[in-house]
Structure formats: structure tokens, C-alpha cells
Protein backbone atom coordinates (compact mmCIF):
# COMPACT_ATOMS: atom_id res chain seq x y z
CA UNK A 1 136.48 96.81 180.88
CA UNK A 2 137.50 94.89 177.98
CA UNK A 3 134.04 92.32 179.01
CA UNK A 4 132.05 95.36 178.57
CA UNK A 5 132.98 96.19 175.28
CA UNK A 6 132.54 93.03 173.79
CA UNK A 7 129.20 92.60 175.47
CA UNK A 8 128.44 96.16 174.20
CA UNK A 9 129.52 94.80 170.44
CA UNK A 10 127.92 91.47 170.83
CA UNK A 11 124.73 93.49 172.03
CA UNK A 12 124.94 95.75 169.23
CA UNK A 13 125.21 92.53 166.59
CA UNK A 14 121.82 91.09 168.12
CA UNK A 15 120.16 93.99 167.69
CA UNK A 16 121.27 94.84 163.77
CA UNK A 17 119.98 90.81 163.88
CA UNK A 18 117.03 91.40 165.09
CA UNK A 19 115.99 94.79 162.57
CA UNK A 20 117.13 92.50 159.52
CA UNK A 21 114.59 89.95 160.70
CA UNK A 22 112.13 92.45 161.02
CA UNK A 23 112.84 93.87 157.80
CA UNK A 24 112.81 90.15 156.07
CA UNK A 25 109.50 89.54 157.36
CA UNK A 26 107.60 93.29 156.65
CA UNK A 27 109.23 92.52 153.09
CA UNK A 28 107.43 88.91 152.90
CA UNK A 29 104.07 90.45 154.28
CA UNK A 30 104.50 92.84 151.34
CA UNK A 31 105.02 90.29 148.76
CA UNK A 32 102.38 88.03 149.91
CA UNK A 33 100.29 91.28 149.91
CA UNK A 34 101.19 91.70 146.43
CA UNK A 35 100.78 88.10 145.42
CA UNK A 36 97.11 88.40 146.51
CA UNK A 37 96.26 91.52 144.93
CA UNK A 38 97.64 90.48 141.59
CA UNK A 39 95.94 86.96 141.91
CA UNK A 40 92.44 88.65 142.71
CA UNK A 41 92.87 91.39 140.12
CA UNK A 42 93.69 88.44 137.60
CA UNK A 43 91.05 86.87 138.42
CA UNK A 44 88.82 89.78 138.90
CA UNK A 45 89.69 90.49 134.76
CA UNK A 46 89.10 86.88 133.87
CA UNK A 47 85.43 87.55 134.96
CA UNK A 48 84.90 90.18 133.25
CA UNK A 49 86.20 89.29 130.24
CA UNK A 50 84.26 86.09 130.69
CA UNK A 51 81.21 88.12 131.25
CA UNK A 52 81.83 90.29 128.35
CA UNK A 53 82.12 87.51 125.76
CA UNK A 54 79.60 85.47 127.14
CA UNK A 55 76.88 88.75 126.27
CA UNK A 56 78.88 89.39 123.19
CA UNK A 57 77.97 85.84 122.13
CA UNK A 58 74.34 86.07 123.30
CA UNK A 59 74.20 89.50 121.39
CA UNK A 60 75.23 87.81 117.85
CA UNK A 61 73.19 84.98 118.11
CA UNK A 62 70.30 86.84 119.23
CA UNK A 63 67.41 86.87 116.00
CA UNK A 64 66.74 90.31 117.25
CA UNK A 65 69.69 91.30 115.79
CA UNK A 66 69.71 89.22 112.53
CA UNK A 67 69.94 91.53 109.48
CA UNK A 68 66.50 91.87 107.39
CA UNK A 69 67.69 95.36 105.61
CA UNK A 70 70.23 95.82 103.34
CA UNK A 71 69.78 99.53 101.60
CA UNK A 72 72.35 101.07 98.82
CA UNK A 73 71.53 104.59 98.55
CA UNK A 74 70.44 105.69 94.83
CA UNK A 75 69.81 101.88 94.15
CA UNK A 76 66.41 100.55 93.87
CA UNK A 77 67.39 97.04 95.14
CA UNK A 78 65.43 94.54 97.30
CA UNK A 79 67.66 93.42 100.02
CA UNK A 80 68.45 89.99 98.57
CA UNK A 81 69.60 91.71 95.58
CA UNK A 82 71.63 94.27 97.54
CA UNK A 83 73.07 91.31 99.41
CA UNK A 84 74.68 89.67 96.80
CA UNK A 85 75.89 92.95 95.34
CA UNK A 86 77.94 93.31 98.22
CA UNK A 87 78.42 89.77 98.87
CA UNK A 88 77.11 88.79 102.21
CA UNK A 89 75.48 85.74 103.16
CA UNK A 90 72.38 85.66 104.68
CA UNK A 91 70.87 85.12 107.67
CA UNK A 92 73.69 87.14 109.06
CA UNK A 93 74.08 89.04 112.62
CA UNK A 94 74.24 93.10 111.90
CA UNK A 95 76.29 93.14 114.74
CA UNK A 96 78.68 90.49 114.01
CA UNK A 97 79.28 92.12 110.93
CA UNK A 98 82.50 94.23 110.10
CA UNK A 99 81.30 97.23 108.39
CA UNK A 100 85.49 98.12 107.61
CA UNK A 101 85.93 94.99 105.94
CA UNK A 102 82.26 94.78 104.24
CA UNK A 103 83.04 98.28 102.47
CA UNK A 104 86.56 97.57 101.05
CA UNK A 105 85.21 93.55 99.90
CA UNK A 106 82.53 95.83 98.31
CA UNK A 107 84.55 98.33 96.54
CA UNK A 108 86.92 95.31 95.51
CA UNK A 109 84.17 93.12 93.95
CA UNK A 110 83.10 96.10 91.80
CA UNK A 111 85.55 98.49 90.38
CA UNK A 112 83.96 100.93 89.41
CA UNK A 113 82.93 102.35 92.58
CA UNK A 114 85.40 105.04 93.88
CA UNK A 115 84.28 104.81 97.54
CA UNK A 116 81.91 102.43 100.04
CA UNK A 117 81.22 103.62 103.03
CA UNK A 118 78.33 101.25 105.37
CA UNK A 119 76.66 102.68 108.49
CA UNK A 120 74.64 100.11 110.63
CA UNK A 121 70.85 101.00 111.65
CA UNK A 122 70.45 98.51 114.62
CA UNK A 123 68.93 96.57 115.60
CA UNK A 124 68.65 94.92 111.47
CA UNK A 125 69.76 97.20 109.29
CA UNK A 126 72.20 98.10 106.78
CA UNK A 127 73.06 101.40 104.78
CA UNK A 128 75.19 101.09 101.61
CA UNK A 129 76.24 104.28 100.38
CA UNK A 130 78.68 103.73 97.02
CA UNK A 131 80.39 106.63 94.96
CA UNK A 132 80.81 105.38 91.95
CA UNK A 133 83.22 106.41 89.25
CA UNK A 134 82.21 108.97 86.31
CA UNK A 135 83.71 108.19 82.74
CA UNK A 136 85.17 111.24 81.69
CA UNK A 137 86.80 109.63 78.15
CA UNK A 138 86.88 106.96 76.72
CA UNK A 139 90.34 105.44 75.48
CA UNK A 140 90.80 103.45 71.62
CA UNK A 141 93.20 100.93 71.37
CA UNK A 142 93.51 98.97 68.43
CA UNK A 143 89.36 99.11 67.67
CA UNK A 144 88.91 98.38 71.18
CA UNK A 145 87.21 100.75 74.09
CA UNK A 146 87.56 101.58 77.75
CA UNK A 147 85.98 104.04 79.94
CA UNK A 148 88.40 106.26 81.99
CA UNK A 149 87.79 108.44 84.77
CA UNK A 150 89.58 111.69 86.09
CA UNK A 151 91.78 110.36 88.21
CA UNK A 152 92.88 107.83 84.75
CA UNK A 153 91.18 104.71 86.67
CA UNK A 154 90.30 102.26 84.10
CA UNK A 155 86.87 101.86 85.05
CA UNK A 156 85.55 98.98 82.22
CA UNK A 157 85.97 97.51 78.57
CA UNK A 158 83.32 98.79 76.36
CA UNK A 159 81.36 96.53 73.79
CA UNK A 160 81.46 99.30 71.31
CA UNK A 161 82.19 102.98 71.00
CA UNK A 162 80.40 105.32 73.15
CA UNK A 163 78.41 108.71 71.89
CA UNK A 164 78.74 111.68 73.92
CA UNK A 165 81.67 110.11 75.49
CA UNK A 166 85.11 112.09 74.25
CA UNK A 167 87.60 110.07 72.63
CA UNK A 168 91.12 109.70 73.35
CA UNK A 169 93.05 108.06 70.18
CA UNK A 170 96.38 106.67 69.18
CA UNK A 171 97.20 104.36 72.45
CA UNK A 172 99.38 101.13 72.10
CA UNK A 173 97.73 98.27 74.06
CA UNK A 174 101.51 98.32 76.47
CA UNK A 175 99.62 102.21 77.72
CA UNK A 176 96.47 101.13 78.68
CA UNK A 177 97.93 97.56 80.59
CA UNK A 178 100.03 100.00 82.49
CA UNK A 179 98.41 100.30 85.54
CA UNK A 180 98.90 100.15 88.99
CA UNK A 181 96.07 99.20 91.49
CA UNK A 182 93.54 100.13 88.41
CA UNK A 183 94.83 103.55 88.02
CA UNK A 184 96.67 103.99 84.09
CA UNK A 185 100.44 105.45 84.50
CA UNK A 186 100.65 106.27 81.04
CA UNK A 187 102.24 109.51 80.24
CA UNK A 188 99.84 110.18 77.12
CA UNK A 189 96.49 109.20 78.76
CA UNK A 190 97.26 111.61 81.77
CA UNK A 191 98.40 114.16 79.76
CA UNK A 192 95.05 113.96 77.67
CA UNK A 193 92.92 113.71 80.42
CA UNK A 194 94.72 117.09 81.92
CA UNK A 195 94.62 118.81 78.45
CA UNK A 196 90.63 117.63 78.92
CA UNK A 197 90.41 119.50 82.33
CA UNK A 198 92.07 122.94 80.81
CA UNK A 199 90.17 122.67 77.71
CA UNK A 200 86.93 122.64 79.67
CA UNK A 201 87.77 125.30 82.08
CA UNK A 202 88.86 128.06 79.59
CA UNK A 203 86.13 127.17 76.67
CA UNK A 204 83.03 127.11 78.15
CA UNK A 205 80.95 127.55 75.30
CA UNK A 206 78.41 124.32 73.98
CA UNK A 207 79.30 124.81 70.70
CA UNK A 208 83.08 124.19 70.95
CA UNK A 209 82.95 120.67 72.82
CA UNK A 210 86.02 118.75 72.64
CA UNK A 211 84.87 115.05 70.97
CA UNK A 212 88.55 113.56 70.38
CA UNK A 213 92.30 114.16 71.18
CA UNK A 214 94.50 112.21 68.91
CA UNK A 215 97.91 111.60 71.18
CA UNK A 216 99.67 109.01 68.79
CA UNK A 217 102.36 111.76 68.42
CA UNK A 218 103.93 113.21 71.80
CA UNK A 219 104.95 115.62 70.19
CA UNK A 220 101.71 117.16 68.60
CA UNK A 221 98.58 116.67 70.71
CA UNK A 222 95.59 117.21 68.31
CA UNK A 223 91.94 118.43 69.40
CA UNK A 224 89.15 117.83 67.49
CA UNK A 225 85.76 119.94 68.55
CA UNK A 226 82.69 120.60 67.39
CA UNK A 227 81.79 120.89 63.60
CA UNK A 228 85.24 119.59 62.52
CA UNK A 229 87.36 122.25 64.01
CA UNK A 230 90.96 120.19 64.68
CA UNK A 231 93.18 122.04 67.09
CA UNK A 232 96.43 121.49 66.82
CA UNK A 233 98.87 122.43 70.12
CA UNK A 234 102.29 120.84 70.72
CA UNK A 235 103.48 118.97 73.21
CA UNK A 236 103.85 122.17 75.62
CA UNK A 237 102.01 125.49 77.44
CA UNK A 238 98.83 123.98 76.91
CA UNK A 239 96.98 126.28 79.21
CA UNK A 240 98.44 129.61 76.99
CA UNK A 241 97.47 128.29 74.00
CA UNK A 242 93.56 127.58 74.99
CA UNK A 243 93.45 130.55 75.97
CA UNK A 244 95.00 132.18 72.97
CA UNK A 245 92.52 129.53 71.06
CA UNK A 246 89.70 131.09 73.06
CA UNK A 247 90.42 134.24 71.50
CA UNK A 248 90.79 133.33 67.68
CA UNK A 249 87.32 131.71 68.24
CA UNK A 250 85.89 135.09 69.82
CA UNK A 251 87.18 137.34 67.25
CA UNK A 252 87.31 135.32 63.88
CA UNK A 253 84.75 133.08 61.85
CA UNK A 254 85.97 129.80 61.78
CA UNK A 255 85.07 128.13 58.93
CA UNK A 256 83.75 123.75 59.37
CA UNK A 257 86.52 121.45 58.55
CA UNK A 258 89.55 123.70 59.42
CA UNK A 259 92.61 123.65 61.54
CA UNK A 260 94.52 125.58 63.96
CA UNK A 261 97.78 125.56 64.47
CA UNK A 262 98.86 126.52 67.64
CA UNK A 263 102.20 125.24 67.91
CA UNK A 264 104.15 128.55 66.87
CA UNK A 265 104.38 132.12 67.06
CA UNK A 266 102.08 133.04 63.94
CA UNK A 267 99.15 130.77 64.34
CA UNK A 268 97.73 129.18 61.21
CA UNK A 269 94.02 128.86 60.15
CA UNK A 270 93.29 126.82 56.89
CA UNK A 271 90.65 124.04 55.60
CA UNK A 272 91.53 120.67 56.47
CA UNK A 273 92.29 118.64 53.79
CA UNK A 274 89.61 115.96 52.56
């Protein structure tokens, strides 16, 4: 009796032996499997990608590609000229090209466009289209001119005072240095620029046009319009006093070379003095 147990036990151990041996090699067939799958998949990827490059490099050295058009929408510019405006050497590959990188070189080598967007026309072609900044003032400092836009972007130094340009006055040179990325930070140009925008919105009429703001004192911005009419309005409630301006000039004859005073309650109207 006691033989047959321990030949059932020592069965029992050979056959536990025998499924782990099993298992071990189903779980090497599986790796091997795997192995080989991976290796041919690898391998299967580095031929493709081999491929790909291969025709990518055919592609950009292929002359049917070479750029021969360079256009810049509203520019009458050969495309040698355009070329250099945007800075690309030629012969170049359209393809090759990155457009991304072409537009923001582009808007960086001129700074007074506002945006640069390039489309490409295969299989040679190039399409510039630029957005450049509008001067909406022009800023004194110390005898000493720069175009500014609405968004207070510095756009350029003038050679001399523009007409037909309005004039913002009474800057330091430490204002108009203050910028960041281009765009001025300083409290008195924005402020300006904003009393600009209200102005224009509430006083439509051509024979009120703003042509200076003096903002020397923070305290007292001064307008000057049109036929010597100097508007004087605080340093506050800008918008309620155009409006209340728009009115005076509605119901009462101005006389040239006056002023009003806006800043209080009773508003003043009286000849400038000479």
C-alpha cells in the first residue's frame, strides 16, 4: 500500500514535470515568434523610410521643382526683386522650402509688415501675401518723428514731419524706447492713440479732424482740430466729454483760434491767446 502511494506521488511529480516543460517550450515558440515579427516589422519600417527619403531627395533636387516665381500680392516686383525682399537664395527647391519659417524671416526682416502669410503654387511657384502696418499718428520727440500704428507698434523713424499724418506731442525719448517686441508700452502714447479712436468714432464730421494731441501733461490731454479749435479734456471720461464736445459744436458757432474746456462742470469757450 504504502509502494502505491509513493508511486502515485512520484507519478503525479512527472507529470506536473512534464506540463512545465511543455509550458517552457510553447513560451519560447512565442518569443521566438515575437522576435521575428518585431525584426521583420523593423525592418519592414527601415524600407520604407528608406524609400520615402530616397523620393523625398529625388523630389528636391528635381529642376522640375526649382522655384522660377516668386509673387507678393499688391507688389509689382519681378521675382529677383521679390526674392531678396524676402530673402531667399536662388536657385532654390519650392518644395524644400519652409513656407512657416519663410513668412516669420519675412515679417522679421521688415517691420512694418503686420502679417506674412506664403502659399506654394507647385510645381515653381511662390505667393507672398504681406499686411502691412497703417500709420495712424505720428509721435514728436525732441524734433524727431516716428510713425505709429493702432496697435502703438513703432513702425519707422521719419526724415521729417509728415502732413496729413496727426501728431502726438510732448513725449520724452525714455516713452518712445519703451517697447517690447516693437510694440510702445507707454502710458501716454496708448492713451492718445485710444483718445484718437473715440475722437473719430463720435465726430465724424471732415471739418473737425483731429491734427495734434499735446500729452506732455497727464493730467490735461489737449486736442487740437481743424481751424485752430484746441480741446481741452482732462485726464478722465474721455468718451462723455466728446460727446458732450459733439454737441457744443452742433449747437454753437465756434469761433477760429478758440478753446474748450472740458475738464469741469461749466464748460468754457474763449479765444486762444496769441
Amino acid at each position: 500500500m504504502l509502494f502505491n502511494l509513493f508511486n502515485r506521488e512520484s507519478q503525479s511529480k512527472k507529470k506536473k514535470r512534464s506540463k512545465k516543460k511543455e509550458l517552457s517550450d510553447e513560451s519560447k515558440s512565442v518569443i521566438k515568434k515575437s522576435v521575428i515579427i518585431i525584426i521583420l516589422s523593423a525592418t519592414l519600417v527601415f524600407l520604407i523610410v528608406l524609400g520615402v527619403s530616397q523620393i523625398f531627395s529625388y523630389i528636391t533636387n528635381w529642376d522640375y521643382f526649382s522655384l522660377e516665381h516668386i509673387e507678393i500680392r499688391g507688389e509689382n516686383l519681378s521675382t529677383k526683386e521679390a526674392a531678396r525682399y524676402c530673402d531667399i537664395e536662388l536657385p532654390q527647391n519650392t518644395i524644400s522650402l519652409s513656407i512657416d519659417d519663410l513668412a516669420n524671416h519675412t515679417k522679421k526682416i521688415h517691420p512694418d509688415l503686420k502679417q506674412v502669410k506664403i502659399e506654394r503654387k507647385l510645381p515653381n511657384t511662390l505667393i507672398v501675401v504681406i499686411d502691412r502696418r497703417k500709420p495712424v499718428a505720428q509721435a514728436e520727440v525732441r524734433g524727431e518723428y516716428y510713425l505709429v500704428d493702432s496697435e502703438c507698434f513703432i513702425i519707422c523713424k521719419l526724415d521729417s514731419k509728415q502732413k496729413d499724418v496727426p501728431l502726438i506731442s510732448g513725449l520724452r525719448s525714455s516713452e518712445i524706447n519703451d517697447t517690447k517686441d516693437g510694440i510702445c508700452i507707454s502710458e501716454k502714447l496708448n492713451t492718445a492713440l485710444g483718445l484718437f479712436d473715440i475722437y473719430k468714432s463720435i465726430i465724424t464730421e471732415r471739418t473737425h479732424q483731429i491734427e495734434s494731441i499735446d500729452v506732455s501733461n497727464s493730467r490735461n490731454y489737449v486736442l487740437f482740430v481743424s481751424h485752430g479749435l484746441e480741446i481741452r479734456l482732462g485726464r478722465d471720461a474721455f468718451e462723455a466729454k466728446i460727446k458732450n464736445l459733439l454737441l457744443i459744436l452742433g449747437e454753437n458757432s465756434i469761433p477760429d483760434n478758440s478753446y474748450i474746456d472740458l475738464r469741469f462742470k461749466n464748460v468754457t469757450v474763449a479765444p486762444r491767446k496769441k
